[in-house]
Protein backbone atom coordinates (compact mmCIF):
# COMPACT_ATOMS: atom_id res chain seq x y z
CA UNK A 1 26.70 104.61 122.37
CA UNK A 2 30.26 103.53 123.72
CA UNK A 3 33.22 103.64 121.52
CA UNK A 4 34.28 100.46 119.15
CA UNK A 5 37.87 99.54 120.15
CA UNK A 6 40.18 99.57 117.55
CA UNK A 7 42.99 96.75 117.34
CA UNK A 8 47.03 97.96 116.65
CA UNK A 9 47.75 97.35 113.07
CA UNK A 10 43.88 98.03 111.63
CA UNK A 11 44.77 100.74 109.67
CA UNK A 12 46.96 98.86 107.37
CA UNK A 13 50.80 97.61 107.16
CA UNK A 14 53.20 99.05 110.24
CA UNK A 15 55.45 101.90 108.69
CA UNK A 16 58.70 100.64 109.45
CA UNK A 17 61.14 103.07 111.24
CA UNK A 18 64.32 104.40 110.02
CA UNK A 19 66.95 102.02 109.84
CA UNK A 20 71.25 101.30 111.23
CA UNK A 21 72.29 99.04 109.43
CA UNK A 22 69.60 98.44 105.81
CA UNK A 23 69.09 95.89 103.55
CA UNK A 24 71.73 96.42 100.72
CA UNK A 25 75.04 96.61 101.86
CA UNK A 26 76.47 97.79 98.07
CA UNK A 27 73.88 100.64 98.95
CA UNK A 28 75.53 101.07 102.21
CA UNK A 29 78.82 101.17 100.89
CA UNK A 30 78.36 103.55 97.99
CA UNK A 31 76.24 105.83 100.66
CA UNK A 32 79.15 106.01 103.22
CA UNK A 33 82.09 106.30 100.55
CA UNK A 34 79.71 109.39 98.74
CA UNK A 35 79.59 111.27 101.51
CA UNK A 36 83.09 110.75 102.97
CA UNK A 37 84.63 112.00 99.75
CA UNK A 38 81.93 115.18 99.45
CA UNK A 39 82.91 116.20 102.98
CA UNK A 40 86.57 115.54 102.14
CA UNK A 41 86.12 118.13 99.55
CA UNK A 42 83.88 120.24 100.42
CA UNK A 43 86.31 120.72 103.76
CA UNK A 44 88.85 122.44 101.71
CA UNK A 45 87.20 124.27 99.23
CA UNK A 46 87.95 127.70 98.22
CA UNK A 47 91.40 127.03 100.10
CA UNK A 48 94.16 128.34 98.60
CA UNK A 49 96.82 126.13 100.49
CA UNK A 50 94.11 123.58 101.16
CA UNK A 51 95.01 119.76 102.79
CA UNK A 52 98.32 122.06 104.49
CA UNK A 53 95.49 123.00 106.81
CA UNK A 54 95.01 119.85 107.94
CA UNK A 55 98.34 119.24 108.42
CA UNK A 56 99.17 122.68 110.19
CA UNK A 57 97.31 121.49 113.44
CA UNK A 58 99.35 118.16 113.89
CA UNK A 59 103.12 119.36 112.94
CA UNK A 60 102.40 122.78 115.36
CA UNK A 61 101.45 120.59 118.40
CA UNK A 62 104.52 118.25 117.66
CA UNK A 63 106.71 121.60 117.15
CA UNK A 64 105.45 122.65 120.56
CA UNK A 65 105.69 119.53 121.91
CA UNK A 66 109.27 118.52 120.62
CA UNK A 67 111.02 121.93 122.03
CA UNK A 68 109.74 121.29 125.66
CA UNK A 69 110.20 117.49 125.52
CA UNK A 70 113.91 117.64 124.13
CA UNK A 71 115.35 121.37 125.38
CA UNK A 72 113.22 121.68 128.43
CA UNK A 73 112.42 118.39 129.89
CA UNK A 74 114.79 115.88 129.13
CA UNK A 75 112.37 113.14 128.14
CA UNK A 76 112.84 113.06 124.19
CA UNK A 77 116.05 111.80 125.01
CA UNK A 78 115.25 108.81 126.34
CA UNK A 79 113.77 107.36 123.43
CA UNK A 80 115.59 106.80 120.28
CA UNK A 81 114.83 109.07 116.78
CA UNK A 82 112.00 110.61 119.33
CA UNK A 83 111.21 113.55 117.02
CA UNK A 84 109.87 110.50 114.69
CA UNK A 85 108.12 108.94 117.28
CA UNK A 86 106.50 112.01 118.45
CA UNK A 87 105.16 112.85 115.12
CA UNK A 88 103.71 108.95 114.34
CA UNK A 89 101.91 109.24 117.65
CA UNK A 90 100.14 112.68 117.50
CA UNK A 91 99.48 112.01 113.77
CA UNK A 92 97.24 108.44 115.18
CA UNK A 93 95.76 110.36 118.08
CA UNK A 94 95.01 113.00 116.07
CA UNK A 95 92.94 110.41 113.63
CA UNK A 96 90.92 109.33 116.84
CA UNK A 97 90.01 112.53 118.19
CA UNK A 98 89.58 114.08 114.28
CA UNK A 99 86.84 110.87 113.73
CA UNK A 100 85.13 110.69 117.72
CA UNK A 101 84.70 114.54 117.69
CA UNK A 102 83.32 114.96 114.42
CA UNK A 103 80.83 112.70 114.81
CA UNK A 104 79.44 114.00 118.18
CA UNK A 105 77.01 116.03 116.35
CA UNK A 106 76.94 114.34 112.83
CA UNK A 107 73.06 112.90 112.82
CA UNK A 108 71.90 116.36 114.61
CA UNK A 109 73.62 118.40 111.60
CA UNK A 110 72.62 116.28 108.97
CA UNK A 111 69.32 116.49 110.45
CA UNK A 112 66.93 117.32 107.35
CA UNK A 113 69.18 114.67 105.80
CA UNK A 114 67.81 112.39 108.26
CA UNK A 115 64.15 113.54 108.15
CA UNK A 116 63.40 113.62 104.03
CA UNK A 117 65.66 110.52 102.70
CA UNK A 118 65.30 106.62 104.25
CA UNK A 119 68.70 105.24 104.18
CA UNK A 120 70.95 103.36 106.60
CA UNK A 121 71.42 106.23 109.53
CA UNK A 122 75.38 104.16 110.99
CA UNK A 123 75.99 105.57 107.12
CA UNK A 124 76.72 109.25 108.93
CA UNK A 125 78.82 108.54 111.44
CA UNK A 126 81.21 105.89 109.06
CA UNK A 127 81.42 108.91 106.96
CA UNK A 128 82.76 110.61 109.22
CA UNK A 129 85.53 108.64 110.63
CA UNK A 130 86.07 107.60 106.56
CA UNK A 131 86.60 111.14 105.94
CA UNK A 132 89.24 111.18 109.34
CA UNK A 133 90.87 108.14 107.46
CA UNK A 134 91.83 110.13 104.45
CA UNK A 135 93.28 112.49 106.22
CA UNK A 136 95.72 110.01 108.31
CA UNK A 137 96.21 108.10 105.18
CA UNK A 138 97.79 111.69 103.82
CA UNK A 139 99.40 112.78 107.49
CA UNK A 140 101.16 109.39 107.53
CA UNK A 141 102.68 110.10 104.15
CA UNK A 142 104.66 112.64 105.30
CA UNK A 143 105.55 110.71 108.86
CA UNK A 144 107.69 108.14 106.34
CA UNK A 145 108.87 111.17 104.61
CA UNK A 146 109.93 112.44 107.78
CA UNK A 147 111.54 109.58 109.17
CA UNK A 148 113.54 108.58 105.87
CA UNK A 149 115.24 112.18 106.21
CA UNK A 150 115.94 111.39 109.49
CA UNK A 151 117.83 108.23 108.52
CA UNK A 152 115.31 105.38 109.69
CA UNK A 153 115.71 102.49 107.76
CA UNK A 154 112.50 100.56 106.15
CA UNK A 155 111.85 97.39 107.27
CA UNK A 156 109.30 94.47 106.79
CA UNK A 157 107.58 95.26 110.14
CA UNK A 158 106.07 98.39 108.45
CA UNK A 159 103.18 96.13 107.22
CA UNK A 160 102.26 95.62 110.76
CA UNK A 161 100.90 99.55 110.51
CA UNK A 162 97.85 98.97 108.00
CA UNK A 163 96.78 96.01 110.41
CA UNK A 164 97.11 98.38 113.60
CA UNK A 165 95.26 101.17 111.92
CA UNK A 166 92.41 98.46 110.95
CA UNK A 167 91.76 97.94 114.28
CA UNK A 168 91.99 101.48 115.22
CA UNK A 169 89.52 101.89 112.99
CA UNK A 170 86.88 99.36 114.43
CA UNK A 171 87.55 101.05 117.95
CA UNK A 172 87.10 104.37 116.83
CA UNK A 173 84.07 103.59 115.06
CA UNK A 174 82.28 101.67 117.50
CA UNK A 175 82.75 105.19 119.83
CA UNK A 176 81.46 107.29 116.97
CA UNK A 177 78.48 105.49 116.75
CA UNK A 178 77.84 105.51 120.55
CA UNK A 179 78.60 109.11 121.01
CA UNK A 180 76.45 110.48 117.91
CA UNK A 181 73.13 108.43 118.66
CA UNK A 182 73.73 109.94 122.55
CA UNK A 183 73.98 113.51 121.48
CA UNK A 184 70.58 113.32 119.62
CA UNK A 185 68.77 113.11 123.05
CA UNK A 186 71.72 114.22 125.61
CA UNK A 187 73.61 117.38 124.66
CA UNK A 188 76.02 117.42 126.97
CA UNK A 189 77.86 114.26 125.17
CA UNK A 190 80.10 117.28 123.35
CA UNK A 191 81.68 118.94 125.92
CA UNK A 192 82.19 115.77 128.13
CA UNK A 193 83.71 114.45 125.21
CA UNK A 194 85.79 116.98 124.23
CA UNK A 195 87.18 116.82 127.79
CA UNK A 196 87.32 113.17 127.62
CA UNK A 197 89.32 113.09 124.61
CA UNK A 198 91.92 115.72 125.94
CA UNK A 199 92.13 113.34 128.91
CA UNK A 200 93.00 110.65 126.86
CA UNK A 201 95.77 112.20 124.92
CA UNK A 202 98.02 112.77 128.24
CA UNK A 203 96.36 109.11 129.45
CA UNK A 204 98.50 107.79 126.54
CA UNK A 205 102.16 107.12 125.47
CA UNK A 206 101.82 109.69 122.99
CA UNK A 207 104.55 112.54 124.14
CA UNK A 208 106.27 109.75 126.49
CA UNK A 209 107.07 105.97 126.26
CA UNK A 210 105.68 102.92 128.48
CA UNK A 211 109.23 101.94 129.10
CA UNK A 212 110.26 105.62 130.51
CA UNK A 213 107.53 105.71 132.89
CA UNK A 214 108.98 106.75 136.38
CA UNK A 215 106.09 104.44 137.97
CA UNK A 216 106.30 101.36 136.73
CA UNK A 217 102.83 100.34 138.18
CA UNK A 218 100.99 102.80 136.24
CA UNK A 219 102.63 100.53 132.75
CA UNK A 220 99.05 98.22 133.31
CA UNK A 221 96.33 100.28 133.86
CA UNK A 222 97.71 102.76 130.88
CA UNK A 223 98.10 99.83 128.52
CA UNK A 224 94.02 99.10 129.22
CA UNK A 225 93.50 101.64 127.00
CA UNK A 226 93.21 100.33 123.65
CA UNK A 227 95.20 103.72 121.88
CA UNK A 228 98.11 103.18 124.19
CA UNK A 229 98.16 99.23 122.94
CA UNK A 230 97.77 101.07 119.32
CA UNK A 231 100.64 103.55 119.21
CA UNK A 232 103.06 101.53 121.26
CA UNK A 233 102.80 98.61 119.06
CA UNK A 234 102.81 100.85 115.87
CA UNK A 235 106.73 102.70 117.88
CA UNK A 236 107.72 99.36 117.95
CA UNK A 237 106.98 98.17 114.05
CA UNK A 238 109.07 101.67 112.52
């Protein structure tokens, strides 16, 4: 007797597979904001000094990076109330590489997260850079505290920031969704990344200004990069 073929779909209704994006956004909203705020606290729990942790990393690199860009190389003199500069820029790089990084590996460790529950699966990575957000949100606090004491004077193109960090945003998210759905199959995404991102901090006019650049031809292809555009314009509006 020879075997009865069996059409695709006989067995019943197709299962439909996990999905980005889902049906309810309120859902997807309430998903991503829940577990922002639990990895936002769970991050410094049991911490005496807490959130100062979060800052330490930022204000040691721009301690390091102040002494050998003012007393060493002359560069931090070239650009007016630098030391406030300095600090705005590693505090918005710091935000990008804080929200790319983390989410590397975000669907992977939220794995059995992944397997049990059906939800929207972007919800992990959004988390992520949400949870990065807070923490610029907090670091940029004490930027303006910063630059009062160092007599800059508030002005009207401040509002310009929220608008720059908004699109900041968009760009870093779009990359954290890239790089976390490639590390589920490729697992060398991290340390490319990682190298990647380091690359990108000296690729930028983070510890030096487009207008102090010895090669002016180099102005261009720098200003490609969307977190040059970002922390220029945001120099220019404090």
């Amino acid at each position: 007797m020879s075997a009865t073929p069996v059409e695709v779909g006989a067995f019943g209704r197709r299962i439909r597979g996990p999905s980005a994006l889902g049906g309810d956004f309120r859902r997807f909203l309430h998903l991503t904001w829940t577990l922002a705020v639990t990895d936002f606290k769970l991050r410094f729990f049991g911490s005496v000094l807490g959130y100062f942790w979060q800052l330490l990393r930022p204000l040691m690199l721009f301690g390091v990076l102040l002494v050998v860009f003012t007393q060493i190389v002359a560069l931090g003199k070239l650009v007016d109330q630098y030391p406030v500069v300095l600090l705005q820029d590693i505090v918005i790089f710091t935000f990008f590489a804080d929200a790319t990084i983390g989410s590397v590996s975000s669907l992977v460790d939220r794995e059995n997260l992944v397997r049990k529950i059906h939800f929207p699966r972007m919800v992990i990575p959004l988390a992520v850079v949400l949870t990065a957000y807070f923490n610029l949100v907090l670091n940029l606090i004490v930027v303006m505290v910063f630059a009062l004491a160092r007599g800059v004077t508030p002005m009207w193109s401040w509002l310009e920031l929220p608008l720059l960090l908004l699109f900041m945003g968009v760009f870093v998210t779009g990359i954290a969704m890239l790089l976390s759905s490639l590390y589920v199959r490729f697992r060398d995404v991290r340390p490319i990344w990682d190298v990647c991102a380091q690359a990108l901090f000296y690729a930028s006019p983070i510890i030096y200004t487009i207008d102090t650049l010895h090669r002016p031809e180099f102005a261009k292809p720098i200003m490609h990069n969307p977190i040059s555009v970002v922390v220029t314009q945001a120099r220019r509006a404090v």
